[in-house]
N, C-alpha and C. Protein backbone atom coordinates (compact mmCIF):
# COMPACT_ATOMS: atom_id res chain seq x y z
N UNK A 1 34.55 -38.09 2.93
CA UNK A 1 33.32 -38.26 2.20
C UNK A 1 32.19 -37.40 2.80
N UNK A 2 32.46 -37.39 4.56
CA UNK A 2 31.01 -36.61 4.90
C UNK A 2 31.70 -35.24 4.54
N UNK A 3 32.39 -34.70 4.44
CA UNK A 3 32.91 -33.38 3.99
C UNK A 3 32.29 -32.97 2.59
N UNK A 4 32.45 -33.81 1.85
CA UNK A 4 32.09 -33.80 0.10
C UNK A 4 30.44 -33.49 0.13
N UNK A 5 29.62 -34.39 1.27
CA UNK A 5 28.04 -34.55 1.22
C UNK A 5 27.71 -33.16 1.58
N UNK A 6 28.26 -32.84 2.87
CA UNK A 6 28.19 -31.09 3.24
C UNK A 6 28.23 -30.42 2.64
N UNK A 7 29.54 -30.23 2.20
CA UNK A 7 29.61 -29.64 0.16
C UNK A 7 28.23 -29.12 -0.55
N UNK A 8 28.05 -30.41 -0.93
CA UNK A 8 26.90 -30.21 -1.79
C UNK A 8 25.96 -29.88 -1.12
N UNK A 9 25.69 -30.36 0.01
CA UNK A 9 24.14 -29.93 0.51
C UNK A 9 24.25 -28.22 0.69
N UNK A 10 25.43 -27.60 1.34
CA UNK A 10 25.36 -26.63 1.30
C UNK A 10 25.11 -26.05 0.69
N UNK A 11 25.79 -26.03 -0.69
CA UNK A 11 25.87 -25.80 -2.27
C UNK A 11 24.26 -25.71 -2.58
N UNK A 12 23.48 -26.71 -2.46
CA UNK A 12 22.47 -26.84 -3.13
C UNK A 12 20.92 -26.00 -1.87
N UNK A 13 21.32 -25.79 -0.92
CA UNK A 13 20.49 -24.71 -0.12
C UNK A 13 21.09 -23.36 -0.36
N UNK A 14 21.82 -22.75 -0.58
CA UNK A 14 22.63 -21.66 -1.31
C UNK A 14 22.00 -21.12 -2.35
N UNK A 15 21.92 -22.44 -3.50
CA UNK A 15 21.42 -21.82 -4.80
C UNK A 15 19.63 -22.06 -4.52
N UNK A 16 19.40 -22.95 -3.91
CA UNK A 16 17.65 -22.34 -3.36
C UNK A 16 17.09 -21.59 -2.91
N UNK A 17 18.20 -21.10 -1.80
CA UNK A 17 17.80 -20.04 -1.80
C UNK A 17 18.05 -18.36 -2.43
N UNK A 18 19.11 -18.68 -3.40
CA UNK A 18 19.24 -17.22 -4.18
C UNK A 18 18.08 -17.23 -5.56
N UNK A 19 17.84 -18.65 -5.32
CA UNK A 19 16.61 -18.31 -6.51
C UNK A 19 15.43 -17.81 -5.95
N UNK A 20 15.34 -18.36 -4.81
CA UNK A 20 14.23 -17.82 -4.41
C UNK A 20 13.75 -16.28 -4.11
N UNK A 21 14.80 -15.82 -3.89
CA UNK A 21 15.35 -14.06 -3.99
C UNK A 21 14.75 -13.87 -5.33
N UNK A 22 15.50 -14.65 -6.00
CA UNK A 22 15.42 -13.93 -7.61
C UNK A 22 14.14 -13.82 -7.60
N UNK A 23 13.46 -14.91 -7.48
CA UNK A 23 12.02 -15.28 -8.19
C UNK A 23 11.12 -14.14 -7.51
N UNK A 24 11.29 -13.70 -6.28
CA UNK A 24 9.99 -12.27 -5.73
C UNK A 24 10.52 -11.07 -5.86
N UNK A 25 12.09 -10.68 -6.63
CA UNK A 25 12.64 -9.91 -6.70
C UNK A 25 11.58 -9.03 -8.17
N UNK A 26 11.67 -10.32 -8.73
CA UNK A 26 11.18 -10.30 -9.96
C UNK A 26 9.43 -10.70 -10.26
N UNK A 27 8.78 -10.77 -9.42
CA UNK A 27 7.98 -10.25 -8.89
C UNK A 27 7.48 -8.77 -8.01
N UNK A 28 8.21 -8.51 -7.98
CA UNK A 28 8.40 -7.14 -7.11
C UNK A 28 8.16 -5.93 -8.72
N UNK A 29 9.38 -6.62 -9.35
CA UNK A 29 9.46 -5.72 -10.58
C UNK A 29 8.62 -5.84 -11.68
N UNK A 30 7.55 -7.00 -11.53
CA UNK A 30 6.65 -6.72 -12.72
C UNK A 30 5.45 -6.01 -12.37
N UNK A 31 4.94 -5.92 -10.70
CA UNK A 31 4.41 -5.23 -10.25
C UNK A 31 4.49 -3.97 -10.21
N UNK A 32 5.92 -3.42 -10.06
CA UNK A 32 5.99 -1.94 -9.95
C UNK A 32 5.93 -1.59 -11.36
N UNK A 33 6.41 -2.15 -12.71
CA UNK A 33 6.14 -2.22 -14.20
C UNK A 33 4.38 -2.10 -14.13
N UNK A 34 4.21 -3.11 -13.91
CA UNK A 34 2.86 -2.71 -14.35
C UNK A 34 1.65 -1.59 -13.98
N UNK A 35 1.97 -0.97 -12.98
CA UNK A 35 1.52 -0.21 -12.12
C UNK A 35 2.19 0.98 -12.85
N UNK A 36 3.39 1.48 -12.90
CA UNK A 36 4.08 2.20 -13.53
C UNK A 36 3.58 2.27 -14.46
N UNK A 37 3.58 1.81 -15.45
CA UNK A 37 3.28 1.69 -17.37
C UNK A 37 2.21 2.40 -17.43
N UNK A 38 0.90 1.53 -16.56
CA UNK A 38 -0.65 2.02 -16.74
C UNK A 38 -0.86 3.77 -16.00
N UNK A 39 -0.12 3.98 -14.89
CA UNK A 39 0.01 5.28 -14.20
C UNK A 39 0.30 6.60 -15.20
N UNK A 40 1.46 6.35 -15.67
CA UNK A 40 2.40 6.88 -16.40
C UNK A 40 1.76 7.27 -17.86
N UNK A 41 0.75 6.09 -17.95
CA UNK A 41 0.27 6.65 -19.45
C UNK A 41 -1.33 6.92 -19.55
N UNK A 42 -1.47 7.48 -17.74
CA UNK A 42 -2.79 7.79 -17.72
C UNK A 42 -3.96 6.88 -17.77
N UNK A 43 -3.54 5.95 -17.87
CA UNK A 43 -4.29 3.97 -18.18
C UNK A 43 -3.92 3.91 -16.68
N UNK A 44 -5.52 4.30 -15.65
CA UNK A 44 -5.75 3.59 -14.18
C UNK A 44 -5.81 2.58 -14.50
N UNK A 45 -7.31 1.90 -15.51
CA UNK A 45 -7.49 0.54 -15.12
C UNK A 45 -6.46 -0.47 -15.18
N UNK A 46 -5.37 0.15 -16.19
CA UNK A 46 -4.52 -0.52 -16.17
C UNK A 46 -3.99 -1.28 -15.23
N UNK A 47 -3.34 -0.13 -14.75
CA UNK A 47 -2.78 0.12 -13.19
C UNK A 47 -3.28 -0.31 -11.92
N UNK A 48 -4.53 -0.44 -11.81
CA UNK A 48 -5.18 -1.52 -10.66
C UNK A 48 -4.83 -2.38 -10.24
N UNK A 49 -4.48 -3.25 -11.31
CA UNK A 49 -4.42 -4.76 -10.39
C UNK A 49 -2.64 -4.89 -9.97
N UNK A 50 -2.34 -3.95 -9.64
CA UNK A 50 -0.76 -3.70 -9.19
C UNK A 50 -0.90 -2.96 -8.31
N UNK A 51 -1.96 -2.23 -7.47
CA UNK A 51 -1.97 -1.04 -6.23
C UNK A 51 -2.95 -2.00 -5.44
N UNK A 52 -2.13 -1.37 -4.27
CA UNK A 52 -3.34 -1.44 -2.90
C UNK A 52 -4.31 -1.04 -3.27
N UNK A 53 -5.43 -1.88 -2.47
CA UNK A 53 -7.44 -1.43 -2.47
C UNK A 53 -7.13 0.44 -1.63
N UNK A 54 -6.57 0.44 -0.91
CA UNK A 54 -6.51 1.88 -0.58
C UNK A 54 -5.81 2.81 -1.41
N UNK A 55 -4.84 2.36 -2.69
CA UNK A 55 -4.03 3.33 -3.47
C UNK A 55 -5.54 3.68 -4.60
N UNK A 56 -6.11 2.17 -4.71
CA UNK A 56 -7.15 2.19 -5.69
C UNK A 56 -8.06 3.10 -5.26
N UNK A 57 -8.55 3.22 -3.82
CA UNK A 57 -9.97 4.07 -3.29
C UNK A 57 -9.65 5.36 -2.84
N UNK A 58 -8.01 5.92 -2.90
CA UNK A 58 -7.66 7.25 -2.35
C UNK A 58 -7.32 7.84 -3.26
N UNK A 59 -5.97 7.52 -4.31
CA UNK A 59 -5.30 7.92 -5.15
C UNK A 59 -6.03 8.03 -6.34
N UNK A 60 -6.18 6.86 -6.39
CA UNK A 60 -6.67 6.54 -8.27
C UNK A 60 -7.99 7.42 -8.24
N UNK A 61 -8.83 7.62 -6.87
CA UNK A 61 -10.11 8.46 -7.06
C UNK A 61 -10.09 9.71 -7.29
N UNK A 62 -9.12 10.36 -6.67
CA UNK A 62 -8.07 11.60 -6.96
C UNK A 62 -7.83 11.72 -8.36
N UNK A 63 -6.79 10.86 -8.97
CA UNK A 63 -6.49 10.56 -10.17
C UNK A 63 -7.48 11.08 -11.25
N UNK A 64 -8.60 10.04 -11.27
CA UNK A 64 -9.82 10.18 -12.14
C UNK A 64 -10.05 11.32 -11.94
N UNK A 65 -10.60 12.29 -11.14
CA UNK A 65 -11.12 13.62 -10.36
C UNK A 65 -10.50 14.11 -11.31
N UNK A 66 -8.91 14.68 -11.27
CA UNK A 66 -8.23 15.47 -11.68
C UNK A 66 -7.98 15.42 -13.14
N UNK A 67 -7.91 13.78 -13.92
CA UNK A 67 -8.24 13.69 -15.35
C UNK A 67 -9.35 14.86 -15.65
N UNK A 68 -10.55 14.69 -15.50
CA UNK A 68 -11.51 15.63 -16.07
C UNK A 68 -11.14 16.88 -16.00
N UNK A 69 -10.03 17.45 -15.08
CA UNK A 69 -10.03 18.79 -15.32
C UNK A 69 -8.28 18.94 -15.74
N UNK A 70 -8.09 18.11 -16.56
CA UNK A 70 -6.90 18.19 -17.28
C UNK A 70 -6.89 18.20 -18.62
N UNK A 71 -6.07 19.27 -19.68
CA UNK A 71 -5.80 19.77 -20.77
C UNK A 71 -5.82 18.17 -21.55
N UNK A 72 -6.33 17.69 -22.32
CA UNK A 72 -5.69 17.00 -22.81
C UNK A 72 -5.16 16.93 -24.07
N UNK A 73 -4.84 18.01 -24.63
CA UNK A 73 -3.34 18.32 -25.52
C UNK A 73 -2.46 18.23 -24.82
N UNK A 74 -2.00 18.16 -23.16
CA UNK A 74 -0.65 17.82 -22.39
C UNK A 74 -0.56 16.36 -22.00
N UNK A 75 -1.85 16.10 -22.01
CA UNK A 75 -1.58 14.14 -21.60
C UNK A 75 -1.49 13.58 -23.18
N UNK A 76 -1.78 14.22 -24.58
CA UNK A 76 -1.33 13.89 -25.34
C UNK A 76 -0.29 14.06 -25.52
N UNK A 77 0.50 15.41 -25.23
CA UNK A 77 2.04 15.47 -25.49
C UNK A 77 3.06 14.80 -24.77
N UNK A 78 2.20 14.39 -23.69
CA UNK A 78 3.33 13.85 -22.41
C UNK A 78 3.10 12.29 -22.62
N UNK A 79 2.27 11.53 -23.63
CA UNK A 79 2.57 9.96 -23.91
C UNK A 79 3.56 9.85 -25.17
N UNK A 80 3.38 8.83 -25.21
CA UNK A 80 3.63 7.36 -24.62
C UNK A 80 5.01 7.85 -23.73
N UNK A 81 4.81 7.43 -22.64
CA UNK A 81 5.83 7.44 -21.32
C UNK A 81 6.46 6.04 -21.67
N UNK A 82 7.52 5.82 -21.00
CA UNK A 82 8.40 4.41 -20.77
C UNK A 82 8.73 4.71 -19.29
N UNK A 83 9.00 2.63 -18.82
CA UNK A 83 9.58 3.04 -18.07
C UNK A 83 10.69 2.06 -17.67
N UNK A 84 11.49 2.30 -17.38
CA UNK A 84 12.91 1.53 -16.97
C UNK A 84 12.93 1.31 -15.33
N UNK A 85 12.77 0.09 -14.79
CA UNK A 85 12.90 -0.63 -13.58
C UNK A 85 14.29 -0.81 -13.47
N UNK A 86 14.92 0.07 -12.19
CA UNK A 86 16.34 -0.11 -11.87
C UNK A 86 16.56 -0.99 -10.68
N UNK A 87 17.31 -0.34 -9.13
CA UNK A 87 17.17 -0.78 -8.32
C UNK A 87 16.29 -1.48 -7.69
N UNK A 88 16.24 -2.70 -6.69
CA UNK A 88 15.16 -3.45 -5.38
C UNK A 88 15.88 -3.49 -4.62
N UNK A 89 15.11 -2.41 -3.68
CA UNK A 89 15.18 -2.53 -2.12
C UNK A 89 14.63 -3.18 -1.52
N UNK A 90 14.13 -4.53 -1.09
CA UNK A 90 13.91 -5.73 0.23
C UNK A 90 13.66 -5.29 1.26
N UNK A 91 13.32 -4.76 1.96
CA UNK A 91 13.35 -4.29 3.75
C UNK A 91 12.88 -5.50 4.50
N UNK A 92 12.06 -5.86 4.08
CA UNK A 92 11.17 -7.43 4.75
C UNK A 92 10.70 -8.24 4.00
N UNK A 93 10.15 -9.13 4.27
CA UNK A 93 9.32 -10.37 3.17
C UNK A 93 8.17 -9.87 2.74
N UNK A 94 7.60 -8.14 3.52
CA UNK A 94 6.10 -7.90 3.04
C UNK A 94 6.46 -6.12 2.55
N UNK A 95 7.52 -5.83 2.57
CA UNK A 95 8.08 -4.24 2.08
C UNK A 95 9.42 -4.11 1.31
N UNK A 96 8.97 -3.74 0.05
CA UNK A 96 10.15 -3.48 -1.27
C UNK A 96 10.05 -1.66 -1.65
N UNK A 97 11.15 -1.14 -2.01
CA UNK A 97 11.39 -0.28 -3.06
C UNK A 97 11.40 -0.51 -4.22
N UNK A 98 10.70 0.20 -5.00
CA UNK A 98 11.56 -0.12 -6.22
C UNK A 98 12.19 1.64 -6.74
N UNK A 99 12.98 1.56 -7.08
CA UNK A 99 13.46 3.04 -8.09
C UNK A 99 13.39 2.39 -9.43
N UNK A 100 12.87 3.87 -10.21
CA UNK A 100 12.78 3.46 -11.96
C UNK A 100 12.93 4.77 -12.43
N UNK A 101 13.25 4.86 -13.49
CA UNK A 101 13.74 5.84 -14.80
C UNK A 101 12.01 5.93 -15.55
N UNK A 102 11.74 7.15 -15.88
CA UNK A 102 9.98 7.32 -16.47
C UNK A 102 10.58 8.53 -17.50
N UNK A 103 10.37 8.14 -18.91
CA UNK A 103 10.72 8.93 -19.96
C UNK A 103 9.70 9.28 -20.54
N UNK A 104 9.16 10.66 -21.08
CA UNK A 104 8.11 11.05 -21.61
C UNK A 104 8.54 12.07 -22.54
N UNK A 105 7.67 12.45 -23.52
CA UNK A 105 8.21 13.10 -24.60
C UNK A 105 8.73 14.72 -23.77
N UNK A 106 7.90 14.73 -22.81
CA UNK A 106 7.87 16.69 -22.15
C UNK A 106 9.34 16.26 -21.03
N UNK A 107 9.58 15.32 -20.62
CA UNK A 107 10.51 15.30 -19.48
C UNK A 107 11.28 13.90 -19.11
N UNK A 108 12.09 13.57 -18.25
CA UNK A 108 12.70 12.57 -17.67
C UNK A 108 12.32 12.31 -16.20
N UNK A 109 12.26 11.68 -15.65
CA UNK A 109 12.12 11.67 -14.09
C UNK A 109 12.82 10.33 -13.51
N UNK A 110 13.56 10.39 -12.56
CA UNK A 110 13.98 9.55 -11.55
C UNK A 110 13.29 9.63 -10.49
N UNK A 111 12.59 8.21 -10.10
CA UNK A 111 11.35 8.17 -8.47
C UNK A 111 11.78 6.71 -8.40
N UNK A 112 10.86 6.48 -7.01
CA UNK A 112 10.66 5.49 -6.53
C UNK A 112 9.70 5.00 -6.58
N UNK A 113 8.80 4.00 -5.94
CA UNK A 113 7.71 3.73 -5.32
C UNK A 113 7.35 2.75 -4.53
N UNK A 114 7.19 2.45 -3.33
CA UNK A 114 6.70 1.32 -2.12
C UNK A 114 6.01 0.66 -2.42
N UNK A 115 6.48 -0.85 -2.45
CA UNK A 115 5.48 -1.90 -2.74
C UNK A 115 5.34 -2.43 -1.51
N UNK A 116 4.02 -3.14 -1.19
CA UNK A 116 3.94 -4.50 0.32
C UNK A 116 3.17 -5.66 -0.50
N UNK A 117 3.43 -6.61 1.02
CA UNK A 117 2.68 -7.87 -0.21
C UNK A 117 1.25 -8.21 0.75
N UNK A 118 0.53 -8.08 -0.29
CA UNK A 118 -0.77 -8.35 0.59
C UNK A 118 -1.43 -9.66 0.40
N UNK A 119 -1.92 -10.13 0.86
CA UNK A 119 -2.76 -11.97 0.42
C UNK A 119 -1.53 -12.66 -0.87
N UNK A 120 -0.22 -12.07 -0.46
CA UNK A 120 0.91 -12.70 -1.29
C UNK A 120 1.19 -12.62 -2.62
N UNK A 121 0.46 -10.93 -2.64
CA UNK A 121 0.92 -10.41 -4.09
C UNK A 121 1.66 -9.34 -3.77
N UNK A 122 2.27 -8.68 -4.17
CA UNK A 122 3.19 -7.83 -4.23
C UNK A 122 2.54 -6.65 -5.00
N UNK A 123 1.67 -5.55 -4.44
CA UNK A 123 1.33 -4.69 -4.55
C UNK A 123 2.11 -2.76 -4.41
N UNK A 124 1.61 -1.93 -5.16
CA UNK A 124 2.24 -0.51 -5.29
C UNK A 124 1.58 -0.44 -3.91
N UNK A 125 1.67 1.02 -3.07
CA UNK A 125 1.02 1.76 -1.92
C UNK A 125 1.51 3.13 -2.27
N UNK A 126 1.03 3.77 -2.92
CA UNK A 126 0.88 4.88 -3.31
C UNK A 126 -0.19 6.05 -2.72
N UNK A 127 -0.23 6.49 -1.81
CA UNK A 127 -1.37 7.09 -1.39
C UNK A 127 -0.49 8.68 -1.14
N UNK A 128 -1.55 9.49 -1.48
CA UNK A 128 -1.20 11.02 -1.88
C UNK A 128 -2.66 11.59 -0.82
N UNK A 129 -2.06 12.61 0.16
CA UNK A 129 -3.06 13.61 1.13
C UNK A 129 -3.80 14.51 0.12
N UNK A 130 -5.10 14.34 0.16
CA UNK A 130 -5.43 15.32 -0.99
C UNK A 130 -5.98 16.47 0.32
N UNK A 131 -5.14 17.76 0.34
CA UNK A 131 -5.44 19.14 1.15
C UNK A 131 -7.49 19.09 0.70
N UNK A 132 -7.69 19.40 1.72
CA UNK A 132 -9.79 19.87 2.28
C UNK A 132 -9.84 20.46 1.03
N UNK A 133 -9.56 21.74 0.90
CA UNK A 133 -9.50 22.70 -0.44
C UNK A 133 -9.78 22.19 -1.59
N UNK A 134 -8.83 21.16 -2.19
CA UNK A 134 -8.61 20.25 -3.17
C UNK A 134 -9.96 19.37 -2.94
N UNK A 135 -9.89 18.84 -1.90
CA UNK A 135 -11.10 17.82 -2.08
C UNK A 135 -13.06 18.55 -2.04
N UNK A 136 -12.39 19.47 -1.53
CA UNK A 136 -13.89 20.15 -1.53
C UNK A 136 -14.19 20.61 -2.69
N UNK A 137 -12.98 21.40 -3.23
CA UNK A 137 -13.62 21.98 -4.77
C UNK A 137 -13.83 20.70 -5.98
N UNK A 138 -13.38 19.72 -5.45
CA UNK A 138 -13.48 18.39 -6.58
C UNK A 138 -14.85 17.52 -6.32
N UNK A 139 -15.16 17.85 -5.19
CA UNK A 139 -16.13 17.04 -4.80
C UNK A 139 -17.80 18.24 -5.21
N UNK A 140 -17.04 19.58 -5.30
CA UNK A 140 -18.12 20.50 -5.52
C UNK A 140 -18.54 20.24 -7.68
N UNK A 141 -17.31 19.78 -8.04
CA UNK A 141 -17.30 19.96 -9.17
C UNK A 141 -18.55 18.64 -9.99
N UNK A 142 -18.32 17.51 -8.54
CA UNK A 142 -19.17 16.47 -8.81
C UNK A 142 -20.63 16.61 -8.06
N UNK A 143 -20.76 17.51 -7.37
CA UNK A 143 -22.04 17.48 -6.62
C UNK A 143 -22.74 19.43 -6.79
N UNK A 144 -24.06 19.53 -7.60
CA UNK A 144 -24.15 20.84 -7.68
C UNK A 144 -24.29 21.62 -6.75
N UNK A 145 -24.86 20.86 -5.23
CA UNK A 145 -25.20 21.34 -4.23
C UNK A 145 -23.88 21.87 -3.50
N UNK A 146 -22.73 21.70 -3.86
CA UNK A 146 -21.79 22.10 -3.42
C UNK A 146 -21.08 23.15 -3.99
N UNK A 147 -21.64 23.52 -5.40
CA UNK A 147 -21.19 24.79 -6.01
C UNK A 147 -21.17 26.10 -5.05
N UNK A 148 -22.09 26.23 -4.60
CA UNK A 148 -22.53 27.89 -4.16
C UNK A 148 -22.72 27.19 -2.30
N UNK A 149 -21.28 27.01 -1.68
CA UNK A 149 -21.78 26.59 -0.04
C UNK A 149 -22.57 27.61 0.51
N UNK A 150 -22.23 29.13 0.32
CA UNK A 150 -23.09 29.63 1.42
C UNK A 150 -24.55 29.75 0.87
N UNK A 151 -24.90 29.15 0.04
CA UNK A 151 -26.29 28.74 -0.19
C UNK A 151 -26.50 27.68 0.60
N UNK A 152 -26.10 26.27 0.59
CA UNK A 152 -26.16 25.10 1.43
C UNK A 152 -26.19 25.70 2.73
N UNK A 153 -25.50 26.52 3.39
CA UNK A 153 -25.16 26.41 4.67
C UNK A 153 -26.50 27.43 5.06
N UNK A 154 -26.80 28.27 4.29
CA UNK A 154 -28.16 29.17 4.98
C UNK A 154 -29.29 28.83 4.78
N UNK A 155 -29.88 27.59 4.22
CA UNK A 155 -30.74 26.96 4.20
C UNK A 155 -30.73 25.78 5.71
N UNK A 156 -29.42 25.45 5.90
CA UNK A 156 -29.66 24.34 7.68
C UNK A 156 -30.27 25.63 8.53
């Protein structure tokens, strides 16, 4: 009989805990979905409440930057994107992979992207080095005083 009780108890911490897998697995994947979807189809705000405060204050500022100086007859040709959530990679209780399939009318792409969980959400971390060059001429494009530097600089 105590054999039978073991049984079950085992049995029944087993399936608690594979649900419990399931349940942040799947959390993992509506995060990287939603983050994905809004990215993918050029919809930041979308995409916010699925990225790190630093993907939001590095990337996405980048992002915006580079919208304004983008064709948009190619972000029209390149929507509506999809995207297909494949693999989860787990590494820890606060770091996931996810890989996904991103279909757009101009192309196909196979990527990844790093999620962590922060205050126990399961957030993207997406952060991209934007090269001095890049950031200077973007930041010149927003500030006039930065058009013409060796004017700025022979006036100090």
């Amino acid at each position: 009989m105590k054999k039978y009780i073991f049984i079950i108890i085992s049995l029944t911490l087993c399936a608690t805990l594979f649900t419990a897998c399931d349940g942040e697995r799947s959390e993992i994947k509506h995060a990287a979905k939603g983050y994905l979807d809004g990215v993918a189809n050029y919809d930041f705000d979308a995409a916010e409440p699925y990225a790190t405060t630093k993907t939001v204050e590095e990337t996405f500022s980048f992002f915006r930057q580079m919208m304004t100086m983008t064709d948009t007859n190619y972000i029209n040709s390149n929507t509506p994107a999809t995207i297909k959530i494949g693999k989860v990679k787990q590494y820890s209780d606060s770091t996931a992979t996810v890989f996904y399939h991103k279909h757009t009318p101009i192309k196909d792409v196979n990527d990844s992207v790093t999620l962590v969980k922060e205050d126990g959400k399961w957030l993207v971390e997406t952060l991209i080095e934007v090269p001095p060059m890049i950031r200077f001429m973007l930041d010149a494009k927003q500030d006039s005083t930065l058009r013409h530097p060796e004017k700025h600089l022979l006036n100090e």
